[in-house]
N, C-alpha and C. Protein backbone atom coordinates (compact mmCIF):
# COMPACT_ATOMS: atom_id res chain seq x y z
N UNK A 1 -21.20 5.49 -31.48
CA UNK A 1 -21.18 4.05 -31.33
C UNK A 1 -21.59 3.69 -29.90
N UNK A 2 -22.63 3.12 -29.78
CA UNK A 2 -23.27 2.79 -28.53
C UNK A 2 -22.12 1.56 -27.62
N UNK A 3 -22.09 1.62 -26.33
CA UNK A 3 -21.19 1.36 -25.48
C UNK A 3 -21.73 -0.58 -24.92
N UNK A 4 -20.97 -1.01 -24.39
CA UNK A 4 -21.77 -2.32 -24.08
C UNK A 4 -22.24 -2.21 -22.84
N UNK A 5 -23.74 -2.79 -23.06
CA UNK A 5 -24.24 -2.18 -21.72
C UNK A 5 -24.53 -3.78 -20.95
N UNK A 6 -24.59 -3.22 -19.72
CA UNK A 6 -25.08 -4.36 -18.96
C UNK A 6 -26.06 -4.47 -18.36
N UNK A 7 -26.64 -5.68 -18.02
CA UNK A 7 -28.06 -5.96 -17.65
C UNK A 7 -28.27 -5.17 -16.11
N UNK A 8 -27.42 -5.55 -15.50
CA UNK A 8 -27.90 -4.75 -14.22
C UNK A 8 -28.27 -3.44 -14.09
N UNK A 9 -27.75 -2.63 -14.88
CA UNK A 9 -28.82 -1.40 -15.23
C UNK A 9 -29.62 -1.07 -16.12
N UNK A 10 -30.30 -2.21 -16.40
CA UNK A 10 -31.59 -2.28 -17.28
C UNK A 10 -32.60 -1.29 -15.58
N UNK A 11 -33.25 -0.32 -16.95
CA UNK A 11 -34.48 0.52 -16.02
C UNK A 11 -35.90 -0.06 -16.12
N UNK A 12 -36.32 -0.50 -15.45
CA UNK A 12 -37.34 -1.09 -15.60
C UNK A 12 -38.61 0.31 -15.85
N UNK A 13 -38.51 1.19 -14.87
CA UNK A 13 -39.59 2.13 -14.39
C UNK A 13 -38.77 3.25 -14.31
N UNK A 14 -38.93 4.10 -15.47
CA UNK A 14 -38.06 5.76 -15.64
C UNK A 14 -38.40 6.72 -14.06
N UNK A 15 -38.36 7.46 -13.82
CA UNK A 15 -36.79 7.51 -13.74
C UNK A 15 -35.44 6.66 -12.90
N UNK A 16 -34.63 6.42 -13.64
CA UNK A 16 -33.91 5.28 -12.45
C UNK A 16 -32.69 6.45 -12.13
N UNK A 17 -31.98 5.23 -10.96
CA UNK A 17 -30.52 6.12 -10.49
C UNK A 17 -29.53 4.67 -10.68
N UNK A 18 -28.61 5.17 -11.47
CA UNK A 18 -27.49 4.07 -11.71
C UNK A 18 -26.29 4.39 -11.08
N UNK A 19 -26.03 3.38 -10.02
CA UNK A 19 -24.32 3.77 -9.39
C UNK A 19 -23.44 2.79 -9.90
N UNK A 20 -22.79 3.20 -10.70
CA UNK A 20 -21.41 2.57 -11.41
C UNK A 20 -20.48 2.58 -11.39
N UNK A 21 -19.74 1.37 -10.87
CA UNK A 21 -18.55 1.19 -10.06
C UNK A 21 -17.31 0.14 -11.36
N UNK A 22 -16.24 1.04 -10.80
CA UNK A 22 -15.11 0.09 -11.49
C UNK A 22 -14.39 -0.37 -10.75
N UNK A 23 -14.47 -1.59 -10.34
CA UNK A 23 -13.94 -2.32 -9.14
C UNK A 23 -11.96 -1.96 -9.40
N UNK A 24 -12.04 -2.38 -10.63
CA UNK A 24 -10.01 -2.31 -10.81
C UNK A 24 -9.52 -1.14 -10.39
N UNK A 25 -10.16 0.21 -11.02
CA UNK A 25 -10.03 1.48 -10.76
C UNK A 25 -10.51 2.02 -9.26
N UNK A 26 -11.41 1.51 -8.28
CA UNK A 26 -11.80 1.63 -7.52
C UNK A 26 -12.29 3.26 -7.61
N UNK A 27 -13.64 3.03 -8.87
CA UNK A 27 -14.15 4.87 -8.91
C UNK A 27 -15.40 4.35 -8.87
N UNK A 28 -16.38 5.77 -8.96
CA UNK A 28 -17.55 5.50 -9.27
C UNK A 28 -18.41 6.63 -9.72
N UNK A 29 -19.36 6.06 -10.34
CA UNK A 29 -20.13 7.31 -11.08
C UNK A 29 -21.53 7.23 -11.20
N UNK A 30 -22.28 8.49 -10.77
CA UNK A 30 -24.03 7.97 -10.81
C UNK A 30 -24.54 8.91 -11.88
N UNK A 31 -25.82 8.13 -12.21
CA UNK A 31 -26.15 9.16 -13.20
C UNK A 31 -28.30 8.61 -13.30
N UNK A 32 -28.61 9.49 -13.36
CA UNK A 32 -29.69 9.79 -13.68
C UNK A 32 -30.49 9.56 -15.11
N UNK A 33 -31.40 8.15 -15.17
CA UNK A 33 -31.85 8.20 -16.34
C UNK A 33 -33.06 8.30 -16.84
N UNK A 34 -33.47 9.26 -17.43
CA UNK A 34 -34.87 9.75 -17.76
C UNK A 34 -35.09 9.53 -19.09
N UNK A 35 -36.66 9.82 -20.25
CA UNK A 35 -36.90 9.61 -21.10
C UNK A 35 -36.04 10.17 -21.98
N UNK A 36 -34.97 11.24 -21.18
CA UNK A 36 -34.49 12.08 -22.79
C UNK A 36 -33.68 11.44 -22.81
N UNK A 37 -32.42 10.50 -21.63
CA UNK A 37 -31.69 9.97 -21.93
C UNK A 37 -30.83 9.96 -20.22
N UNK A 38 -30.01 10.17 -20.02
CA UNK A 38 -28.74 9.53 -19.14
C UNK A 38 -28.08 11.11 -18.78
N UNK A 39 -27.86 11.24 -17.24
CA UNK A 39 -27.11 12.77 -17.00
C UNK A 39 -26.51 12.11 -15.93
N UNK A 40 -25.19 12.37 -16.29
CA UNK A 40 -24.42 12.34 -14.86
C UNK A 40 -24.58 13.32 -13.61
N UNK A 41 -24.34 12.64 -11.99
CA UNK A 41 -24.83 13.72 -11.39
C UNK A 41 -23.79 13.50 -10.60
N UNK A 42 -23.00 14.61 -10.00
CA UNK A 42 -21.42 14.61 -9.28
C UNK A 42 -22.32 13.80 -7.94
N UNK A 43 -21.03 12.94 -7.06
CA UNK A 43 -21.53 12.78 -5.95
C UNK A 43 -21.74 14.36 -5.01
N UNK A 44 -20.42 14.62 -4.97
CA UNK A 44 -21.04 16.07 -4.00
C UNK A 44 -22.29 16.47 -4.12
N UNK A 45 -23.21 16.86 -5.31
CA UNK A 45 -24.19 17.23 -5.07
C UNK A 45 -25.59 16.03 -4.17
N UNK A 46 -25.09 14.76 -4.77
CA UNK A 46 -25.82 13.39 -3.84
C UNK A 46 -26.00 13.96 -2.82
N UNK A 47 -24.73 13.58 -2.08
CA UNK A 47 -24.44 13.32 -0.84
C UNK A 47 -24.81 15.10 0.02
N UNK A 48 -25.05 15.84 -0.28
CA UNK A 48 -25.82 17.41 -0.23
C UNK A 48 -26.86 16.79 0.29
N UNK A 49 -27.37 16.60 -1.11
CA UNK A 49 -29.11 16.23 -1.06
C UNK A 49 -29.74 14.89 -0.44
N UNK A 50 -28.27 13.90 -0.17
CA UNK A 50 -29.07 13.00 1.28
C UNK A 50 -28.99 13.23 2.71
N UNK A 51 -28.13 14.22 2.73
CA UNK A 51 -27.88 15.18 4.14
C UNK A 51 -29.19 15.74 4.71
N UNK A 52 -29.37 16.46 3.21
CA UNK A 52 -30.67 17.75 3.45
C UNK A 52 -32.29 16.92 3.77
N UNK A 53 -31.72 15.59 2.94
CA UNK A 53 -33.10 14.55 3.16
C UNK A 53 -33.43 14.12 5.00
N UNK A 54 -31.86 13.39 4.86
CA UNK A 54 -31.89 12.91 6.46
C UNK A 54 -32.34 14.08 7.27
N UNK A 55 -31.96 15.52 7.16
CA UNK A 55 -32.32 16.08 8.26
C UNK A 55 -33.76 16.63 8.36
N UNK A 56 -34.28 16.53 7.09
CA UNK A 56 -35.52 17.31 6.95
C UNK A 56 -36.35 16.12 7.81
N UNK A 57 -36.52 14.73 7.38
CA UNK A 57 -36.66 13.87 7.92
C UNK A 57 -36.77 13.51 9.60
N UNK A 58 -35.47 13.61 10.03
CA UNK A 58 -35.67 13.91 11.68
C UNK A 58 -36.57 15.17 11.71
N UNK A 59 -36.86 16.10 11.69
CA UNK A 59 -37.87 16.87 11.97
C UNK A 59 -38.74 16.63 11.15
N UNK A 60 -39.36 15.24 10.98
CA UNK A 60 -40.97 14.77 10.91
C UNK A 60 -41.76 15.45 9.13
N UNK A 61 -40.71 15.98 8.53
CA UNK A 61 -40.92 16.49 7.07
C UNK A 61 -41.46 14.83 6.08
N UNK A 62 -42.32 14.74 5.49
CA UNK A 62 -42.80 13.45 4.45
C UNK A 62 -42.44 14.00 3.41
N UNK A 63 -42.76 12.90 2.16
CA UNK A 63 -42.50 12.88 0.91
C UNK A 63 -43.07 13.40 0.57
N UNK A 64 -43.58 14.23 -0.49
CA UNK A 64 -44.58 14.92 -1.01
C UNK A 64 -45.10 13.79 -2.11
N UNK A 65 -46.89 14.18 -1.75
CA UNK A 65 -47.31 12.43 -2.48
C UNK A 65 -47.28 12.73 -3.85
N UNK A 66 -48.16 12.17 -4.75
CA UNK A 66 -48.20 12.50 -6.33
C UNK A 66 -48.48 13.52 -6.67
N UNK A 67 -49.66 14.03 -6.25
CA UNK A 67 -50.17 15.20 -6.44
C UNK A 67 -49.90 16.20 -6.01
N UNK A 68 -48.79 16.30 -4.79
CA UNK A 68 -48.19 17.43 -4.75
C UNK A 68 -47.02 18.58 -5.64
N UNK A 69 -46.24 16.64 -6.55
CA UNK A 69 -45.09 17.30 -6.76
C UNK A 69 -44.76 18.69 -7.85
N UNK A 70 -45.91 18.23 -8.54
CA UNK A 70 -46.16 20.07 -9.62
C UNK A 70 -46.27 20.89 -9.07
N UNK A 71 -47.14 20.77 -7.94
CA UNK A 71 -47.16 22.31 -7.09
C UNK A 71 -45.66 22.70 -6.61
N UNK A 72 -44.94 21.69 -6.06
CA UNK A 72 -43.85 22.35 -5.44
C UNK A 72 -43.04 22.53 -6.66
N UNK A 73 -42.82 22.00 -7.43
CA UNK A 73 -41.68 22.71 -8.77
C UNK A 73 -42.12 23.95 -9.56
N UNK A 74 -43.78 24.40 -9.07
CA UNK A 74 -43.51 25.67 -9.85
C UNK A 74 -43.40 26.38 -8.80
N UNK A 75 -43.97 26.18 -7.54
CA UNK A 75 -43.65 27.62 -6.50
C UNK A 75 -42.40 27.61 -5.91
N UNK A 76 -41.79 26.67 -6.16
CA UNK A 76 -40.42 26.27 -5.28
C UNK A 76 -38.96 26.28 -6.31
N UNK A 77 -39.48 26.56 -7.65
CA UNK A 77 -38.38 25.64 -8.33
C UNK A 77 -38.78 26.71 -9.92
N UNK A 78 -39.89 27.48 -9.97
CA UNK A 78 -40.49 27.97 -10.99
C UNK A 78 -40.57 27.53 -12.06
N UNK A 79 -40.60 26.04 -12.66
CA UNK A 79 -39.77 24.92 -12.89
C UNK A 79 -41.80 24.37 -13.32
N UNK A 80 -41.75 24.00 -14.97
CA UNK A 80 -42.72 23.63 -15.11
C UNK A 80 -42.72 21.70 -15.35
N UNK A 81 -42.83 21.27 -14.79
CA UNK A 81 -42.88 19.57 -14.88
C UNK A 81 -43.53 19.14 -16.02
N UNK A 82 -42.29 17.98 -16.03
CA UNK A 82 -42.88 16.83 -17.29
C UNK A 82 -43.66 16.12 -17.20
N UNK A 83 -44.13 16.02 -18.74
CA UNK A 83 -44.73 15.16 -18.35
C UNK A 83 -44.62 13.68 -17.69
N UNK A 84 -45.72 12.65 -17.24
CA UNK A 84 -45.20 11.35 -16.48
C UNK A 84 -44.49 10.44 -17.74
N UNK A 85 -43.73 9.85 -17.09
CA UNK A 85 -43.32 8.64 -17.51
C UNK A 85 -43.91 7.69 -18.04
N UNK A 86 -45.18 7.10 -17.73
CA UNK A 86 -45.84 5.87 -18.05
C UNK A 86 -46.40 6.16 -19.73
């Protein structure tokens, strides 16, 4: 039975990141939503991977543009990519 959802996390453009907060409970929960569907992702691992961002960052590291990102998920990740979204 599907849950009631709310507009503010309508995804416009896959993949999105949803942070969901229960104000009464004062919790929260993010989760990752792609074509197959919705994965929760612990904060600890977030907050890892905006550490590892910020620092790569101060030492002058960029985004990897479009066309890089297949290359790095198979030599980095051995990890064969999906297809796009659109």
């Amino acid at each position: 039975m599907p849950g009631k959802f709310d507009k503010q996390f309508e995804c416009d453009e896959l993949p999105c990141i949803h942070v969901v907060s229960d104000v009464r409970r004062k919790r929260i929960a993010v989760f990752v939503e792609t074509s197959d569907g919705v994965v929760y992702m612990p904060l600890k691992k977030i907050e890892d991977a905006c550490s590892r961002i910020a620092e790569l960052r101060r030492i002058h590291y960029r985004e990897a543009d479009y066309h890089e990102i297949d290359e790095l998920a198979r030599k980095y990740l051995d990890l064969e990519p999906v297809e796009d979204y659109d």
